[in-house]
C-alpha atoms as a PDB file:
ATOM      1  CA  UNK A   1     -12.184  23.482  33.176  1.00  0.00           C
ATOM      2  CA  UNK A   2     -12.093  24.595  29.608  1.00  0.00           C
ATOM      3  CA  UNK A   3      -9.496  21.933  28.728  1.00  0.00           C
ATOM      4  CA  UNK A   4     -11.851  19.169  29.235  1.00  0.00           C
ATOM      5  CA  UNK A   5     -13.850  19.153  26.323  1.00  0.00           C
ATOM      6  CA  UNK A   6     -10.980  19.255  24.543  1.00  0.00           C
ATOM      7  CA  UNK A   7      -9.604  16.421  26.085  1.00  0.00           C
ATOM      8  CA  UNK A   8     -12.848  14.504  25.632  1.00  0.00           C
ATOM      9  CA  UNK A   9     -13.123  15.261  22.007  1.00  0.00           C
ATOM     10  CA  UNK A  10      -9.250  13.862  21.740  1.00  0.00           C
ATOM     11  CA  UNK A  11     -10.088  10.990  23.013  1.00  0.00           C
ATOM     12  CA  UNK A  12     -12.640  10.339  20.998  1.00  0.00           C
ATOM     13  CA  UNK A  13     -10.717  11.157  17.749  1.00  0.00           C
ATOM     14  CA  UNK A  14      -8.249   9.064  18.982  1.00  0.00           C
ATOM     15  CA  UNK A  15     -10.839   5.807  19.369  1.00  0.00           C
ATOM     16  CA  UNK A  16     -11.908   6.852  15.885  1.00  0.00           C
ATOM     17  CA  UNK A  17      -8.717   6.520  14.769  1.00  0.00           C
ATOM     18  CA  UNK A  18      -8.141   3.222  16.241  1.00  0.00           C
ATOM     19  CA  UNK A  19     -11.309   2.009  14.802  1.00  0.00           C
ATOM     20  CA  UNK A  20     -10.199   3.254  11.379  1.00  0.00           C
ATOM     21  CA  UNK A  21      -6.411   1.611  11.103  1.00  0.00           C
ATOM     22  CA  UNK A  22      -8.494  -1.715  12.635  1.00  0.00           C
ATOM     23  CA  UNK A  23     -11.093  -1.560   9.566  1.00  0.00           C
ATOM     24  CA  UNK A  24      -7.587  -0.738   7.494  1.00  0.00           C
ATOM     25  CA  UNK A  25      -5.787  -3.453   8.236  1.00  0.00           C
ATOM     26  CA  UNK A  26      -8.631  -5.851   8.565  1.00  0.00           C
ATOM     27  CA  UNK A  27      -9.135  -4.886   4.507  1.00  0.00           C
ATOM     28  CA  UNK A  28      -5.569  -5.871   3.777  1.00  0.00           C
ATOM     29  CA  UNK A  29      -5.041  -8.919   5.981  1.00  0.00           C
ATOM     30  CA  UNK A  30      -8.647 -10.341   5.577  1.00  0.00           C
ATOM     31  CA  UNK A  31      -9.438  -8.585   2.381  1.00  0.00           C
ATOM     32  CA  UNK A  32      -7.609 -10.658  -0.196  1.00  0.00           C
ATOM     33  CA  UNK A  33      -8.333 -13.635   1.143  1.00  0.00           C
ATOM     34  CA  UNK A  34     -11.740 -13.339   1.189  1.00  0.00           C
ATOM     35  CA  UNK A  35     -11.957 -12.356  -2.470  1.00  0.00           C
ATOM     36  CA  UNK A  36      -9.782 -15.164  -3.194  1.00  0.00           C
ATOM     37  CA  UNK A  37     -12.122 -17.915  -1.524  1.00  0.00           C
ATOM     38  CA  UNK A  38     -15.037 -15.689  -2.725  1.00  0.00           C
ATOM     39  CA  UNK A  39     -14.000 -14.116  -6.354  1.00  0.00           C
ATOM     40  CA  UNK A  40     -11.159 -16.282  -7.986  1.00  0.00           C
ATOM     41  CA  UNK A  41     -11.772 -19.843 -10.002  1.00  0.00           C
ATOM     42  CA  UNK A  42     -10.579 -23.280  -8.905  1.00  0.00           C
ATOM     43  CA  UNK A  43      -9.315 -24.951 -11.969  1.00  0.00           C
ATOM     44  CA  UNK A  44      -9.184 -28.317 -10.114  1.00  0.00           C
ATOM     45  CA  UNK A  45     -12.522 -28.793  -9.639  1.00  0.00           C
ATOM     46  CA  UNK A  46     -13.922 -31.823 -11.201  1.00  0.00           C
ATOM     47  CA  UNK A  47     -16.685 -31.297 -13.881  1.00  0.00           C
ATOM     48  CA  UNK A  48     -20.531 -32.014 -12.675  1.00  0.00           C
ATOM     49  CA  UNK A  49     -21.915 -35.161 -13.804  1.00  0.00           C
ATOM     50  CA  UNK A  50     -25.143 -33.458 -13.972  1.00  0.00           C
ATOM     51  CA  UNK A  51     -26.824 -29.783 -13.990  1.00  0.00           C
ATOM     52  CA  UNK A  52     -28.849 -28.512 -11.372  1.00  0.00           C
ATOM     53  CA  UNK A  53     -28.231 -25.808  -8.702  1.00  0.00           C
ATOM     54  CA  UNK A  54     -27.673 -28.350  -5.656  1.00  0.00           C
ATOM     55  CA  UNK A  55     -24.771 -29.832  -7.480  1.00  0.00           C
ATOM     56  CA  UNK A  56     -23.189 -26.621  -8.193  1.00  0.00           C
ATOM     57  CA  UNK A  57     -23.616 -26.067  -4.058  1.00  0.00           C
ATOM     58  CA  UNK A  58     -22.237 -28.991  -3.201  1.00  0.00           C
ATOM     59  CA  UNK A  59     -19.066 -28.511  -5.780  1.00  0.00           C
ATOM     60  CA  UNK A  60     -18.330 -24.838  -4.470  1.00  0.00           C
ATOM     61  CA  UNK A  61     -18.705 -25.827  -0.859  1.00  0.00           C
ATOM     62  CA  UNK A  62     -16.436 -28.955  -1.783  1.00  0.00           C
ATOM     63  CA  UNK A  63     -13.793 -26.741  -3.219  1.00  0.00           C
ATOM     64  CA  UNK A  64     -13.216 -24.287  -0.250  1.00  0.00           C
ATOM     65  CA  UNK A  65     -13.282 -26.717   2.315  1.00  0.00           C
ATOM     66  CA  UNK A  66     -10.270 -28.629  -0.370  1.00  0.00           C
ATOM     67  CA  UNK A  67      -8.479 -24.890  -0.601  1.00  0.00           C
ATOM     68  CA  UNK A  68      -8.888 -23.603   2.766  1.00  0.00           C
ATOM     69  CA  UNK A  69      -8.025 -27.029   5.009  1.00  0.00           C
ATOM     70  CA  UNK A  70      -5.062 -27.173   2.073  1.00  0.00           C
ATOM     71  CA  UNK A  71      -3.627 -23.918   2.767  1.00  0.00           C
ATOM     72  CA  UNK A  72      -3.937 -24.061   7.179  1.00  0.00           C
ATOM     73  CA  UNK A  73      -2.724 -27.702   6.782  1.00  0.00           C
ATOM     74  CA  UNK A  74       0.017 -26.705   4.521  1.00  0.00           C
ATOM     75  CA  UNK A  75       1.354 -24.810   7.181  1.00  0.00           C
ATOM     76  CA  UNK A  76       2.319 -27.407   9.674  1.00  0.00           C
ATOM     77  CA  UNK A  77       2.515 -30.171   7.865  1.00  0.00           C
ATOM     78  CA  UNK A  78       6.462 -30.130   7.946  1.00  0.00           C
ATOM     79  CA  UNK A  79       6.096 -30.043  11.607  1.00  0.00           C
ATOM     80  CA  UNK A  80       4.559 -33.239  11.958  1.00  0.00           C
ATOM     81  CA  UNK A  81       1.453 -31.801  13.066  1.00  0.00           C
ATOM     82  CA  UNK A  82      -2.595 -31.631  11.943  1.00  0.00           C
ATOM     83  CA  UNK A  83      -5.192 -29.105  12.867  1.00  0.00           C
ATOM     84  CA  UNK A  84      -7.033 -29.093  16.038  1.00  0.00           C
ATOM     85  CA  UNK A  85     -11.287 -29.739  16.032  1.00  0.00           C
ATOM     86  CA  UNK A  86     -11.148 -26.012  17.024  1.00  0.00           C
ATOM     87  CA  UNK A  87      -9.861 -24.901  14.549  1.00  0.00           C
ATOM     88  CA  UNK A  88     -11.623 -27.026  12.393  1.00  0.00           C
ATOM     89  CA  UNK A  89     -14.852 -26.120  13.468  1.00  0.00           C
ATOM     90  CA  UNK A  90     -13.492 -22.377  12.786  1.00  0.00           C
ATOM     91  CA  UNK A  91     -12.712 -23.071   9.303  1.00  0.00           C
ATOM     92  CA  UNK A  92     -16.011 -25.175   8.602  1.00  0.00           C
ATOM     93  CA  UNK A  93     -18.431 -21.848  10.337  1.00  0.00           C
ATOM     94  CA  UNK A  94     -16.199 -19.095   8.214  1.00  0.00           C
ATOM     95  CA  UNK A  95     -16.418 -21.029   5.095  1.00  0.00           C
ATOM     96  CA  UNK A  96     -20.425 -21.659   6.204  1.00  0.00           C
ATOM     97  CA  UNK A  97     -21.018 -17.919   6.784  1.00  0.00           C
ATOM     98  CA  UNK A  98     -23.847 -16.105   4.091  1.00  0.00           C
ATOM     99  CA  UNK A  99     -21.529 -13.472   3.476  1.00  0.00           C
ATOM    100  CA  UNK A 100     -18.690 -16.005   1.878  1.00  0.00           C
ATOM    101  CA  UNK A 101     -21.632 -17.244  -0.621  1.00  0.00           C
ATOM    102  CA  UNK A 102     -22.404 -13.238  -1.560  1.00  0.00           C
ATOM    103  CA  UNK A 103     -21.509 -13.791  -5.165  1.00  0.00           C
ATOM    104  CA  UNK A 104     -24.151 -16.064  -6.232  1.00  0.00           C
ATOM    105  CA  UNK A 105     -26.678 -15.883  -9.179  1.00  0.00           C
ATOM    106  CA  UNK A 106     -29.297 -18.229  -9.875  1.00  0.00           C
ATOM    107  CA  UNK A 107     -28.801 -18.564 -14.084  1.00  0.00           C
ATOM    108  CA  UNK A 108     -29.979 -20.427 -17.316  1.00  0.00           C
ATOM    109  CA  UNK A 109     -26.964 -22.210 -19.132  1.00  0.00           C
ATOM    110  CA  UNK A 110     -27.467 -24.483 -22.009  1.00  0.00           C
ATOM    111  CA  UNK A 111     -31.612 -25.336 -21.091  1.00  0.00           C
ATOM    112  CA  UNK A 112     -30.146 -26.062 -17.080  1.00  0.00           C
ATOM    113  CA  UNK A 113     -30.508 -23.912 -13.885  1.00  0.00           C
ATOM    114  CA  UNK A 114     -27.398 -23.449 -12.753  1.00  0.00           C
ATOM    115  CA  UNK A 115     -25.876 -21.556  -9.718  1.00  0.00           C
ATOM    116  CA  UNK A 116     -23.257 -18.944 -11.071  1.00  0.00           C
ATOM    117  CA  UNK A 117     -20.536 -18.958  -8.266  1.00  0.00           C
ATOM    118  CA  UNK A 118     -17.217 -18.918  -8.314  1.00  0.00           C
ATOM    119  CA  UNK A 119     -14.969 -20.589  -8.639  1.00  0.00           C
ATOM    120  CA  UNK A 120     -16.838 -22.746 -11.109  1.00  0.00           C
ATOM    121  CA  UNK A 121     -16.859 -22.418 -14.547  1.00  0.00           C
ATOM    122  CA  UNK A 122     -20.527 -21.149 -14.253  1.00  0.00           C
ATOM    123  CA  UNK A 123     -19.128 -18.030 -12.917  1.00  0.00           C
ATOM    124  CA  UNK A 124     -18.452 -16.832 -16.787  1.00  0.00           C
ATOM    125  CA  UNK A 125     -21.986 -17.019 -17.469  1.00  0.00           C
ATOM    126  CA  UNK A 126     -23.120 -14.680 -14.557  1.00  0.00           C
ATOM    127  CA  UNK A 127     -25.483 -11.453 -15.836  1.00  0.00           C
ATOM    128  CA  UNK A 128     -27.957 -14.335 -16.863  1.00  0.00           C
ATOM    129  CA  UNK A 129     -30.433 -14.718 -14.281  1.00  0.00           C
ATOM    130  CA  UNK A 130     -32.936 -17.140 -14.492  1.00  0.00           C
ATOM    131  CA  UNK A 131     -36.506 -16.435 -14.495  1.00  0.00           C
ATOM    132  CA  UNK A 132     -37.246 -18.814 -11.974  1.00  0.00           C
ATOM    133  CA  UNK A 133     -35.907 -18.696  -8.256  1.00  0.00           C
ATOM    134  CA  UNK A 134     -37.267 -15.150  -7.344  1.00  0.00           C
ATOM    135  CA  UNK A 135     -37.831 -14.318  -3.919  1.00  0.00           C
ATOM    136  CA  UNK A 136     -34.738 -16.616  -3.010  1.00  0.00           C
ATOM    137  CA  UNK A 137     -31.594 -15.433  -1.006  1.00  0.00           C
ATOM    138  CA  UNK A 138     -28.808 -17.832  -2.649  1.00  0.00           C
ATOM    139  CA  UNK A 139     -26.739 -17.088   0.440  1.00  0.00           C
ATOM    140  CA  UNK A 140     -28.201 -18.007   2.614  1.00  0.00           C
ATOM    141  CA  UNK A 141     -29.625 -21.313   0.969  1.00  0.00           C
ATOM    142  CA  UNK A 142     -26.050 -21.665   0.443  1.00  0.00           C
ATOM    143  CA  UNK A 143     -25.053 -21.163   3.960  1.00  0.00           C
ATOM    144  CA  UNK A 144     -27.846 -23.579   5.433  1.00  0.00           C
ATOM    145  CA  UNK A 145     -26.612 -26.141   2.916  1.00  0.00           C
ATOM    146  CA  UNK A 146     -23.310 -26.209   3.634  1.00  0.00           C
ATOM    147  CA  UNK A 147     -23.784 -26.377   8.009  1.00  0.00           C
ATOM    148  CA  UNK A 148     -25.892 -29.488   6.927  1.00  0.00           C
ATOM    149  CA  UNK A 149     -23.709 -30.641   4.885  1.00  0.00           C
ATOM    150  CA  UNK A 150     -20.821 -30.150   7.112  1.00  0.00           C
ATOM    151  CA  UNK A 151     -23.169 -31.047  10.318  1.00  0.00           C
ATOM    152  CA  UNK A 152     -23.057 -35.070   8.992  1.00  0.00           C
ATOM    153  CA  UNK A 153     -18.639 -35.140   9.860  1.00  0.00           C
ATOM    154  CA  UNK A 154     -18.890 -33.240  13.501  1.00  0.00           C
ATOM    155  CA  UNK A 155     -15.720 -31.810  14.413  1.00  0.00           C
ATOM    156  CA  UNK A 156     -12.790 -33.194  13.367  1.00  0.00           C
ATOM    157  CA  UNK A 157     -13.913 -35.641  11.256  1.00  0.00           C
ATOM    158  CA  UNK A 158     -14.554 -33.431   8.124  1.00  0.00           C
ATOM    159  CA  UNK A 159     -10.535 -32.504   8.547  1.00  0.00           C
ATOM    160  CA  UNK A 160     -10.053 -36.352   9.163  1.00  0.00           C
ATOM    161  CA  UNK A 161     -11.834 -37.368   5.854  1.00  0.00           C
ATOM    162  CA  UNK A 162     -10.451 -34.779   3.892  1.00  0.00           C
ATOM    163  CA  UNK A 163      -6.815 -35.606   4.676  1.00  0.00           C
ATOM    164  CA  UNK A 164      -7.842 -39.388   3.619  1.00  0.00           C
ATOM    165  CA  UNK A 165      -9.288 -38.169   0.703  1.00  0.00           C
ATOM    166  CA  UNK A 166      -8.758 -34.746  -0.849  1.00  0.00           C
ATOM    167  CA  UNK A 167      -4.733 -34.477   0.755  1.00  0.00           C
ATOM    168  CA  UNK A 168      -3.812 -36.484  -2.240  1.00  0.00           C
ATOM    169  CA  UNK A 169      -6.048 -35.560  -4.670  1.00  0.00           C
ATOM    170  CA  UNK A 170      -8.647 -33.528  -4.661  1.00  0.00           C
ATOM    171  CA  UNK A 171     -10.858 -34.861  -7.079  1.00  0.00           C
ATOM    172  CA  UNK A 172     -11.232 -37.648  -4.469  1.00  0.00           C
ATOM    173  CA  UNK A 173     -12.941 -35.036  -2.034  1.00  0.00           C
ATOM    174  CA  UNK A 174     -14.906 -34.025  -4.596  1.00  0.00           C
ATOM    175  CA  UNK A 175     -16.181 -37.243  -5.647  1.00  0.00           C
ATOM    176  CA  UNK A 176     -16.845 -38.353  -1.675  1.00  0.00           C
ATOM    177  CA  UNK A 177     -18.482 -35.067  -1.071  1.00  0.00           C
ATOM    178  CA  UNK A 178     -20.710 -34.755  -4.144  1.00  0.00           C
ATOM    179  CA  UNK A 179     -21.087 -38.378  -5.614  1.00  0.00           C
ATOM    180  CA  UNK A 180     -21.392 -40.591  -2.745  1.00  0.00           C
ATOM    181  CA  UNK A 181     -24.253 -41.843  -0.869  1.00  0.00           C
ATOM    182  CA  UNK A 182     -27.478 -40.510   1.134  1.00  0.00           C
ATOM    183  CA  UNK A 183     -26.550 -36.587   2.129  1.00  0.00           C
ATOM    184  CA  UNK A 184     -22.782 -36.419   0.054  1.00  0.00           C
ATOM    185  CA  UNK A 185     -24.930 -37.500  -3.503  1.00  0.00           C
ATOM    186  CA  UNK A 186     -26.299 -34.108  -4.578  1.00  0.00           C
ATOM    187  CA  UNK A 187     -24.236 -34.905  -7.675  1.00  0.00           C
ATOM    188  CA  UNK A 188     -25.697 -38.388  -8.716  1.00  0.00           C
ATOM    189  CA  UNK A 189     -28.975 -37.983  -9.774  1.00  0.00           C
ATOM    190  CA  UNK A 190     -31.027 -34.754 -11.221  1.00  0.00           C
ATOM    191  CA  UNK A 191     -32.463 -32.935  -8.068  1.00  0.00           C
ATOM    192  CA  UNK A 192     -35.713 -30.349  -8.621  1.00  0.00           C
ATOM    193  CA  UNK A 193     -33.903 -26.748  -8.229  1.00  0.00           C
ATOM    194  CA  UNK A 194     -36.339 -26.345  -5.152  1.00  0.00           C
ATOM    195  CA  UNK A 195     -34.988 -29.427  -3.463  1.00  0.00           C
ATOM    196  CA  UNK A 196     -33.091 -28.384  -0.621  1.00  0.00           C
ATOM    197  CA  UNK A 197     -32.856 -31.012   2.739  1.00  0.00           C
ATOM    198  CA  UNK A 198     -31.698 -28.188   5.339  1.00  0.00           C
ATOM    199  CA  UNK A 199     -34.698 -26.264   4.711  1.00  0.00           C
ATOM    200  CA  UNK A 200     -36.701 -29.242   4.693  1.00  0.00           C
ATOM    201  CA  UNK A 201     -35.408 -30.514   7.864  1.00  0.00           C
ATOM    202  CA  UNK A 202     -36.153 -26.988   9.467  1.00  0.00           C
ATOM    203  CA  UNK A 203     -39.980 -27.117   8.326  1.00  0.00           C
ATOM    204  CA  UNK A 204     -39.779 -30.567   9.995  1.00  0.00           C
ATOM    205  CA  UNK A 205     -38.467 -29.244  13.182  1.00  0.00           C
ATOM    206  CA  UNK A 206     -40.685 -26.599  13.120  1.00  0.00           C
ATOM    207  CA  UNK A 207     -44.021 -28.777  12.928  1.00  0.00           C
ATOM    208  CA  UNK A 208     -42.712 -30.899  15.348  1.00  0.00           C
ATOM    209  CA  UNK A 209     -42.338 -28.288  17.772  1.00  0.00           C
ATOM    210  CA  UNK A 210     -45.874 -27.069  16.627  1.00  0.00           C
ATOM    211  CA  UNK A 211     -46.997 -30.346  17.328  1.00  0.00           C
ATOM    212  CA  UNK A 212     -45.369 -31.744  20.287  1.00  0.00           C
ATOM    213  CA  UNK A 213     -46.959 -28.230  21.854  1.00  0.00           C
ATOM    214  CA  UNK A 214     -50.245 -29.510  20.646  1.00  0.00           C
ATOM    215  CA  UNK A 215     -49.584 -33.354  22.263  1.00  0.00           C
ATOM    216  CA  UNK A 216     -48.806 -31.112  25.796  1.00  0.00           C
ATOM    217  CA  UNK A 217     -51.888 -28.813  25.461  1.00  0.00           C
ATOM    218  CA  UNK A 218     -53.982 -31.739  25.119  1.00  0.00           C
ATOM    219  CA  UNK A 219     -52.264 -34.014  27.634  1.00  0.00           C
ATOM    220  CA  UNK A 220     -52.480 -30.852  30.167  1.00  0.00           C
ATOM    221  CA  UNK A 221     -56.123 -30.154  29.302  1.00  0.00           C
ATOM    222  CA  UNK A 222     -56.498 -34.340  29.956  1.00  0.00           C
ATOM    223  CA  UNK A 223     -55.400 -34.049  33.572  1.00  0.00           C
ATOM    224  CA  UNK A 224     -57.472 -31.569  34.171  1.00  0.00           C
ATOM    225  CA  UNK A 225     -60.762 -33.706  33.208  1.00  0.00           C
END
């Protein structure tokens, strides 16, 4: 009988300890790679033909979709082989996630807003923030713009258009991505830094569903009549 606290408590250090070397190793595998996608700068990516923070999205979200579906397609390539949707949809959510976009500064660079991000060359100037854009969480805005962005190529079409395009040369992606038509133009044209088309088209739902509720009330009161 007096063994079994004992017991209980080892068992419990033990699931500690599991939970530890899990959080350990997660650091090591995961870590790096992380920082990399998050933390280093992309050399390759093409300068902006204009200066406003929805360009700078589009570029960054451009340039890990071009590193990560380089390095997972990299690896079976030689085999002859390309990269299932699932794991293309896996790719697109991780590099979609808030906490990828968690080094992101809203800044003032030469009389432009800018987003300070890496791995562009904005990322130097970083310490700077602008005093406009209070109030705003850059990650997420960064997240929400890159699911819409990556919501126009369900699937495995993204991977399909990127092999077509950015396999060979990666300014290619960029210039499809960022300096093409409708949604893939945020590069074209100077945008208002409070211009954002996810966040509009979520207001939009929103009323719509505020509305359509209205239509129903009304319609149900009708039949009542």
């Amino acid at each position: 009988h007096n063994m079994e606290p004992s017991t209980g408590v080892k068992r419990v250090l033990i699931c500690l300890a599991g939970l530890a070397l899990l959080k350990i190793s997660e650091y090591f595998i995961l870590g790096p790679k992380l920082e990399e996608a998050a933390g280093v700068p992309n050399f390759y990516i093409k300068n902006p033909r204009v200066n406003h923070p929805r360009c700078d999205a589009c570029r960054v979200i451009a340039s890990r979709l071009d590193d990560t579906f380089r390095e997972a397609d990299s690896k079976i390539e030689h085999l002859g082989q390309e990269l299932s949707e699932q794991e293309v949809v896996d790719i697109v959510n991780n590099i979609c996630k808030e906490y990828s976009f968690r080094y992101i500064e809203l800044i003032e660079w030469e009389g432009y807003l800018r987003l300070a991000v890496p791995p562009l060359e904005t990322w130097e100037q970083r310490g700077r923030p602008a005093l406009s854009g209070e109030g705003i969480h850059w990650p997420e805005r960064m997240a929400k713009h890159c699911h819409h962005m990556a919501d126009k190529m369900k699937g495995i079409e993204i991977y399909d258009l990127w092999l077509r395009t950015g396999h060979s040369d990666p300014a290619e992606w960029f210039e499809f991505l960022c300096e093409g038509e409708g949604v893939f133009g945020d590069c074209l044209v100077d945008i208002g830094p409070d211009s954002w088309p996810a966040e509009v088209c979520m207001e939009k739902e929103t009323q719509e569903q505020k509305n359509g509720g209205t239509v129903k009330a009304f319609l149900s009161q009708q039949s009542k009549l």
